[in-house]
N, C-alpha and C. Protein backbone atom coordinates (compact mmCIF):
# COMPACT_ATOMS: atom_id res chain seq x y z
N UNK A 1 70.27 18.39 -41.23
CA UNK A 1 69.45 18.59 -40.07
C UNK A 1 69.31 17.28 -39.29
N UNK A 2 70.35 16.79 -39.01
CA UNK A 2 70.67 15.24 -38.21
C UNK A 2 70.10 15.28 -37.02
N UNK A 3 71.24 16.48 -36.34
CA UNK A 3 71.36 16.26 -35.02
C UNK A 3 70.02 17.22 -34.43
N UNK A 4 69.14 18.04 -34.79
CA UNK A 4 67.69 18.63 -34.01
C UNK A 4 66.91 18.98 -35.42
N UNK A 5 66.22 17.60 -36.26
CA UNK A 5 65.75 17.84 -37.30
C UNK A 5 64.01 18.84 -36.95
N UNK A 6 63.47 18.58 -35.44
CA UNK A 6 62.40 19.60 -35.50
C UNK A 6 62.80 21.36 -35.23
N UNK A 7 64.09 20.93 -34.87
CA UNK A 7 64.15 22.39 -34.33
C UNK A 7 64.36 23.95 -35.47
N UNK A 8 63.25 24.71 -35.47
CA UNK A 8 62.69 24.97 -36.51
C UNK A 8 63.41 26.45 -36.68
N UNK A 9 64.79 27.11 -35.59
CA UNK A 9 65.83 28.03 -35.69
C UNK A 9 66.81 27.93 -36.40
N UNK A 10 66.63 26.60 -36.79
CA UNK A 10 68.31 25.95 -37.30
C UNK A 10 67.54 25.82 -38.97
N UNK A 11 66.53 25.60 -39.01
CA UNK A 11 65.86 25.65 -40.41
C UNK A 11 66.25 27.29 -40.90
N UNK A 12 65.25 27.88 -39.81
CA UNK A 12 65.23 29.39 -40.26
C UNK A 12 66.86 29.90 -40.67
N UNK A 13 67.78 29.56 -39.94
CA UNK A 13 68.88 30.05 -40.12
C UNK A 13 69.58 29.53 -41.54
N UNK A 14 69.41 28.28 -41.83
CA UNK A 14 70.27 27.77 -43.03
C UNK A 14 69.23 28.18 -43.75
N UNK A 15 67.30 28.66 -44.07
CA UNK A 15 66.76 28.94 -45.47
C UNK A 15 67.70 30.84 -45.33
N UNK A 16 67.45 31.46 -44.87
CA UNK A 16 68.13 32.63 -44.53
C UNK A 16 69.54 32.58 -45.43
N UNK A 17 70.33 31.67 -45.11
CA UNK A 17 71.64 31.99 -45.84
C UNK A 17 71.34 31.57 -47.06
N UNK A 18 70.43 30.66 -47.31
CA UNK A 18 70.97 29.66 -48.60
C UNK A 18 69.71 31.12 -49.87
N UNK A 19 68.98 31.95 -49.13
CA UNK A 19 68.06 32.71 -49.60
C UNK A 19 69.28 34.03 -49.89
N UNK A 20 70.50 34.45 -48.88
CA UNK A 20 71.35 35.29 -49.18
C UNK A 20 72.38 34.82 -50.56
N UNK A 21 72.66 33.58 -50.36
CA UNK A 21 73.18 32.74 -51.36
C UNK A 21 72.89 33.05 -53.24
N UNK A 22 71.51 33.10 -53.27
CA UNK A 22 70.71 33.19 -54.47
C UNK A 22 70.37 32.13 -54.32
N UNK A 23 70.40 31.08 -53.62
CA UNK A 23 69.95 29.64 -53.48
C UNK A 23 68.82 29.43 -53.20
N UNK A 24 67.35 29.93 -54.11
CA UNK A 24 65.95 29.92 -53.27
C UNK A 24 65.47 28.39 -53.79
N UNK A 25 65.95 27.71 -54.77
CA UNK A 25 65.01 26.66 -55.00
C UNK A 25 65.53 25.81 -53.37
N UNK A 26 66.75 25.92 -53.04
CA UNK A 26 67.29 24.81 -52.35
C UNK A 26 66.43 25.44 -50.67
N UNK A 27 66.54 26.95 -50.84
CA UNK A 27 65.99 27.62 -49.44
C UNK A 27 64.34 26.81 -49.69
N UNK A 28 63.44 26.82 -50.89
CA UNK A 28 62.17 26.38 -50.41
C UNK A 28 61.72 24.53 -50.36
N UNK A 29 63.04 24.12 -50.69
CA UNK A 29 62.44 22.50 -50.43
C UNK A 29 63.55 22.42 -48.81
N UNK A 30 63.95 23.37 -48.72
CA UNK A 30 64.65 22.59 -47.11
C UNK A 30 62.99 23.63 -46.10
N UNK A 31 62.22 24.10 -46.49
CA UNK A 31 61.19 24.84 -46.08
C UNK A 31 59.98 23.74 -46.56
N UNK A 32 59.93 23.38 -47.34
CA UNK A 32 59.35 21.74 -47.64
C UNK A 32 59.34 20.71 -46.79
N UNK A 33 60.78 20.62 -46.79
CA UNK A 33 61.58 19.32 -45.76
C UNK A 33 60.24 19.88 -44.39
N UNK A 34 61.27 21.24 -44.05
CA UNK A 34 60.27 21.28 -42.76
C UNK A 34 58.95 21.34 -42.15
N UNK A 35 58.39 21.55 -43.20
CA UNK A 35 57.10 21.96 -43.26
C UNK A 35 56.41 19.93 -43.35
N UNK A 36 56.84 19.44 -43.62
CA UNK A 36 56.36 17.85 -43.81
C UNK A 36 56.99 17.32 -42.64
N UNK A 37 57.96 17.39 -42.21
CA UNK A 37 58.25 17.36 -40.53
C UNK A 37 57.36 17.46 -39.77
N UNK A 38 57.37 18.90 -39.54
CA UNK A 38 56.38 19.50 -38.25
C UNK A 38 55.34 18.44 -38.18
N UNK A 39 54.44 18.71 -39.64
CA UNK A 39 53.06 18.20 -39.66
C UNK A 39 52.82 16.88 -39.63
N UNK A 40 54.26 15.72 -40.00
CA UNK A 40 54.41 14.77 -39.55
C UNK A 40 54.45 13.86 -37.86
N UNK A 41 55.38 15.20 -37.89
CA UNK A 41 55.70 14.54 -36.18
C UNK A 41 55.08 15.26 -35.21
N UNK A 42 54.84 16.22 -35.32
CA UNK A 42 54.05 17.38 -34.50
C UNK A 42 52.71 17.93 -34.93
N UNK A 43 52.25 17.47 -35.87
CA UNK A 43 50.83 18.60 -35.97
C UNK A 43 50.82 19.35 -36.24
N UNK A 44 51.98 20.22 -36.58
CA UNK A 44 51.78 21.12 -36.52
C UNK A 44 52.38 22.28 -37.84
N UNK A 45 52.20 23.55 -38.32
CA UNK A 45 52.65 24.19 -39.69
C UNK A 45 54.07 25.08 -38.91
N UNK A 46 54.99 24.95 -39.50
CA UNK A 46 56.42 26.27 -39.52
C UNK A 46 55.74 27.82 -39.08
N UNK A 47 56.24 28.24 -38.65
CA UNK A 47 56.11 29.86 -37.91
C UNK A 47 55.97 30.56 -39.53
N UNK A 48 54.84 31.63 -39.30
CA UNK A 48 54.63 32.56 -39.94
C UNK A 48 55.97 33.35 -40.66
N UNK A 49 57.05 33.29 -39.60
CA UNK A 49 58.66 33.94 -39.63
C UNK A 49 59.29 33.11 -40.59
N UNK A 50 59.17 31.94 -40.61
CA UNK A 50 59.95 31.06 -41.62
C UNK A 50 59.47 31.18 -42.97
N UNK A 51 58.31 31.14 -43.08
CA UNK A 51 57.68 31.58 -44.13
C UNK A 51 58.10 32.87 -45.10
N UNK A 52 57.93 33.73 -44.27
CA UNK A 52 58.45 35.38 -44.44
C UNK A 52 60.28 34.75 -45.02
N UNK A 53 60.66 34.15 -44.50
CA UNK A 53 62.38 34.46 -44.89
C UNK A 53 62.58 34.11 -46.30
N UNK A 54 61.44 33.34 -46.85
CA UNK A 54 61.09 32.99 -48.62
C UNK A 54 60.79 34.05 -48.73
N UNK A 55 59.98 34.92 -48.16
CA UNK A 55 59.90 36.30 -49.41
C UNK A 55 58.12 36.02 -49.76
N UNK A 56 57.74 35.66 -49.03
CA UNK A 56 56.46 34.90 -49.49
C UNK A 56 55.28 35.93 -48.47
């Protein structure tokens, strides 16, 4: 997540595959990653939607 690390579609899209994958530990620390982002640089918490794509 180099090149638009806030942009929070490109999250949703790679936890999504890596969650089709069987890959959930890796889907909830890149949901980690973002979630310490936002609230770092923005204030702010990940969309209700991103959340949901954990299954949560």
């Amino acid at each position: 997540m180099r090149l638009q690390p806030l942009l929070e579609e490109a999250y949703q899209s790679l936890i999504a595959l890596l969650g089709r994958l069987g890959r959930r530990a890796e889907a909830e620390e890149l949901y980690r990653q973002l979630e310490r982002r936002l609230a770092s640089e923005l204030g702010i918490r990940p969309l209700d939607e991103t959340l949901r794509l954990l299954g949560r």
